[in-house]
C-alpha atoms as a PDB file:
ATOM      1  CA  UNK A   1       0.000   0.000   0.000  1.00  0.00           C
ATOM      2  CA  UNK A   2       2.719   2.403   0.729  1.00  0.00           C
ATOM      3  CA  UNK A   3       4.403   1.910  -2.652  1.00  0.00           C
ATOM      4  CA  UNK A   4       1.038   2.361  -4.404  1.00  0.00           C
ATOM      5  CA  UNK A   5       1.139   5.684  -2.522  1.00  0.00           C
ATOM      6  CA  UNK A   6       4.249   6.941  -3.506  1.00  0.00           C
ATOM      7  CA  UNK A   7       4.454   5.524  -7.403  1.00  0.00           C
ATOM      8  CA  UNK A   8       1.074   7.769  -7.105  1.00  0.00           C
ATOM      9  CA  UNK A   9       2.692  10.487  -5.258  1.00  0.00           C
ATOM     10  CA  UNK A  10       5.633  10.772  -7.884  1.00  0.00           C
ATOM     11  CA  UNK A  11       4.013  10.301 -10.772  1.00  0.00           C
ATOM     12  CA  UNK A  12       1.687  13.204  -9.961  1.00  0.00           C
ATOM     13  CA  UNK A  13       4.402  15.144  -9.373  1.00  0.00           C
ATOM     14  CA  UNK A  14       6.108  14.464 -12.443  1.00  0.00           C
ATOM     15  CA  UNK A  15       2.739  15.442 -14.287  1.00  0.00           C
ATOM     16  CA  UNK A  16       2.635  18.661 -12.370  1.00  0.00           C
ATOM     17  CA  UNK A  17       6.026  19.575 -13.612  1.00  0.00           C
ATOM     18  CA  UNK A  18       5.258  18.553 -16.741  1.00  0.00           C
ATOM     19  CA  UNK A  19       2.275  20.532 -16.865  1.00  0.00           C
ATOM     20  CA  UNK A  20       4.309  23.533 -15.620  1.00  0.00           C
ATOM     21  CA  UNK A  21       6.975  23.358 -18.482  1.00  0.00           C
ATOM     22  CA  UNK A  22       4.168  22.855 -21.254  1.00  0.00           C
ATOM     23  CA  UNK A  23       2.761  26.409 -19.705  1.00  0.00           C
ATOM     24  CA  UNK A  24       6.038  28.621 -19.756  1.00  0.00           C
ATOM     25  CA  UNK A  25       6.201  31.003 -21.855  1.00  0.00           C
ATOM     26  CA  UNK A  26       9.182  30.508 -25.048  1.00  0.00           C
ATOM     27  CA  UNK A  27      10.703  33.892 -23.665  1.00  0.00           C
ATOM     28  CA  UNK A  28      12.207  32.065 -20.647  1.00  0.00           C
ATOM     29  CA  UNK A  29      14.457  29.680 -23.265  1.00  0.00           C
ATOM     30  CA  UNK A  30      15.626  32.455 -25.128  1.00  0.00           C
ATOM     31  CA  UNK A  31      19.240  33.575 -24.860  1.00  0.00           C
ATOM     32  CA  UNK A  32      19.113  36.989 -26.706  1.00  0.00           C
ATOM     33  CA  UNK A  33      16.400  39.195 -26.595  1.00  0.00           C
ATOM     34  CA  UNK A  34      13.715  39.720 -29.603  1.00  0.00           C
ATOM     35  CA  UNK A  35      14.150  42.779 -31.876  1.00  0.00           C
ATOM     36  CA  UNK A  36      11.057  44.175 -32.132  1.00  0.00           C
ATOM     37  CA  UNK A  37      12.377  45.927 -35.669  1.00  0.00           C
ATOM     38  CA  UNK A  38      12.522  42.316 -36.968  1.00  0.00           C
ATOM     39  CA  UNK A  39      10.012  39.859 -35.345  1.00  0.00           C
ATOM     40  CA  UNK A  40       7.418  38.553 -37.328  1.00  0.00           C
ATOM     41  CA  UNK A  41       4.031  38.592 -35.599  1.00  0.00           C
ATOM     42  CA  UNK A  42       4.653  34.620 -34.999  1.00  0.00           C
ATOM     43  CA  UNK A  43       7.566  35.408 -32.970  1.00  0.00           C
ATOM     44  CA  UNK A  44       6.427  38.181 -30.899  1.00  0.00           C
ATOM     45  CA  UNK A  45       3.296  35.862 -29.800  1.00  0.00           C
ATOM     46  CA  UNK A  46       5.617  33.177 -28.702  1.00  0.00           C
ATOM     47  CA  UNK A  47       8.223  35.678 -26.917  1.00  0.00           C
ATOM     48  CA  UNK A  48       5.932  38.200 -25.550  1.00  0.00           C
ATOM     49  CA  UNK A  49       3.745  37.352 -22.181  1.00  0.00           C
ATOM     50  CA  UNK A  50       0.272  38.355 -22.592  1.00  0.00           C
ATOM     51  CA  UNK A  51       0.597  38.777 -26.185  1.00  0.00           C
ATOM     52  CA  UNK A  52      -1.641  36.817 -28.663  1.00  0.00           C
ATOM     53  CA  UNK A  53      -2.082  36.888 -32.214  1.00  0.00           C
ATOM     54  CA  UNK A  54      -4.136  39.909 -32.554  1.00  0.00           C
ATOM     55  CA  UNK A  55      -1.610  42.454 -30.559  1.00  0.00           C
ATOM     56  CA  UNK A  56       1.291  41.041 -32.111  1.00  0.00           C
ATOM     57  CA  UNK A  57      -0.303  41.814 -35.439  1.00  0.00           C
ATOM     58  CA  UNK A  58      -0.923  45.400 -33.982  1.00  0.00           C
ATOM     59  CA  UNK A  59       2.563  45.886 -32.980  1.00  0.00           C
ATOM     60  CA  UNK A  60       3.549  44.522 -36.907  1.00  0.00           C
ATOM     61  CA  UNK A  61       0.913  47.115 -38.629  1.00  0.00           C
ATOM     62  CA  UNK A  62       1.855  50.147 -36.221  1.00  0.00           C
ATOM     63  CA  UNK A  63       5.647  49.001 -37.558  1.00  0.00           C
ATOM     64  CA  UNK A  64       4.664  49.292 -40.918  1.00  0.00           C
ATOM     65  CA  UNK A  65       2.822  52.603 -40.536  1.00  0.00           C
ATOM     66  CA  UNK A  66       5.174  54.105 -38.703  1.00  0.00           C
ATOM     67  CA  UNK A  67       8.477  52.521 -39.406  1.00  0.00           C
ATOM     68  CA  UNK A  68      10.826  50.960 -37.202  1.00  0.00           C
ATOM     69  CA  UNK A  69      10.830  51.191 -33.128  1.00  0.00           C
ATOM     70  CA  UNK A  70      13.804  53.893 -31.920  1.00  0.00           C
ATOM     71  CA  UNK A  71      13.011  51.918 -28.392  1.00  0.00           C
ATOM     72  CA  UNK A  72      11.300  49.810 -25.964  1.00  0.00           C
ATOM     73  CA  UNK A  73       8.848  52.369 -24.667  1.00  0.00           C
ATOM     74  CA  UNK A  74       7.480  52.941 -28.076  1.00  0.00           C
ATOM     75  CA  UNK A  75       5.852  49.985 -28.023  1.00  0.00           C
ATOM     76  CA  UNK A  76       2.950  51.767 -25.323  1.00  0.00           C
ATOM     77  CA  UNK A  77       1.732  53.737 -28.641  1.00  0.00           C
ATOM     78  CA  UNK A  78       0.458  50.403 -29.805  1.00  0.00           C
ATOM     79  CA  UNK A  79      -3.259  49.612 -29.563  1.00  0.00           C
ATOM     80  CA  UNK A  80      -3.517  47.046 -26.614  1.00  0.00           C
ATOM     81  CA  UNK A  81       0.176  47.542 -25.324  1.00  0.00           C
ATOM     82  CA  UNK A  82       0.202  49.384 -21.968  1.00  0.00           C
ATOM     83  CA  UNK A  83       2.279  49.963 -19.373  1.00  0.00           C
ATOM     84  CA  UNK A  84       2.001  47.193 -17.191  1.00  0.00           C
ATOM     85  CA  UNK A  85       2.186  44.744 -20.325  1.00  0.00           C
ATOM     86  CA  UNK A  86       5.268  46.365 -21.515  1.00  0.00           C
ATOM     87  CA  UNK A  87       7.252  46.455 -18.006  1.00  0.00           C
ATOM     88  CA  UNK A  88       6.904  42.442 -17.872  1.00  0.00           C
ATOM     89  CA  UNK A  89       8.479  42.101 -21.434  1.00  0.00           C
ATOM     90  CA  UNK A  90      11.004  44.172 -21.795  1.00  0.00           C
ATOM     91  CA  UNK A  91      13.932  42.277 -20.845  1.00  0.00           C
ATOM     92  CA  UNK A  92      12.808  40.002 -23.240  1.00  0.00           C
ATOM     93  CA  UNK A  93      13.146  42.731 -26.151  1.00  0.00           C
ATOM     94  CA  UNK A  94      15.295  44.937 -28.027  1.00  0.00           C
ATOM     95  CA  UNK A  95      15.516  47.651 -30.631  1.00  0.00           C
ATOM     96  CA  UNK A  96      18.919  47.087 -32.559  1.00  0.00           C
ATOM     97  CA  UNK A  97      20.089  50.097 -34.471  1.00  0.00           C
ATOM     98  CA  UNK A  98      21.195  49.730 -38.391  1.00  0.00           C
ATOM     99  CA  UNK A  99      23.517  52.964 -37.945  1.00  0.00           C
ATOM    100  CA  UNK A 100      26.800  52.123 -39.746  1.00  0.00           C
ATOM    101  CA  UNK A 101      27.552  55.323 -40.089  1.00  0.00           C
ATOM    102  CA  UNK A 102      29.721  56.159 -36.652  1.00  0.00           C
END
């Protein structure tokens, strides 16, 4: 009986680990942050926390409207994209600069 218990005991906790793993964001496994100049709406869905489909394709048509990010913050002028959404990805973003001219 006490074997039952803990083959049952481990296995659940396996599951629960499992589980936990299936539910983590992408961003976590990256090594070097998403430009935002770049992504494709795919990628910012997987990289970005609370960001589906539809915001990702936001941030892609404000990109095209507007041309490229000059940083981060700009992101807030997105429909959808405020503050508090923004603070929680921004380590997981970046705006690389194309200046060769220095």
């Amino acid at each position: 009986m006490m074997n039952i218990k803990r083959i049952l005991r481990v296995c659940v906790s396996r599951s629960l680990l499992i589980a936990s793993l299936a539910f983590m964001p992408f961003s976590l496994f990256a090594a070097i942050p998403l430009d935002i100049n770049t992504a494709t709406a795919a990628q910012l869905a997987a990289v970005m926390s609370g960001v589906g489909a539809k915001k990702a394709e936001a941030i892609i048509a404000y990109r095209e409207a507007n041309g490229n990010f000059s940083s981060i913050d700009q992101l807030s002028q997105v429909k959808g994209i405020g503050n508090v959404l923004l603070e929680r990805n921004k380590d997981l973003l970046q705006v690389v600069n194309d200046d060769l001219e220095n």
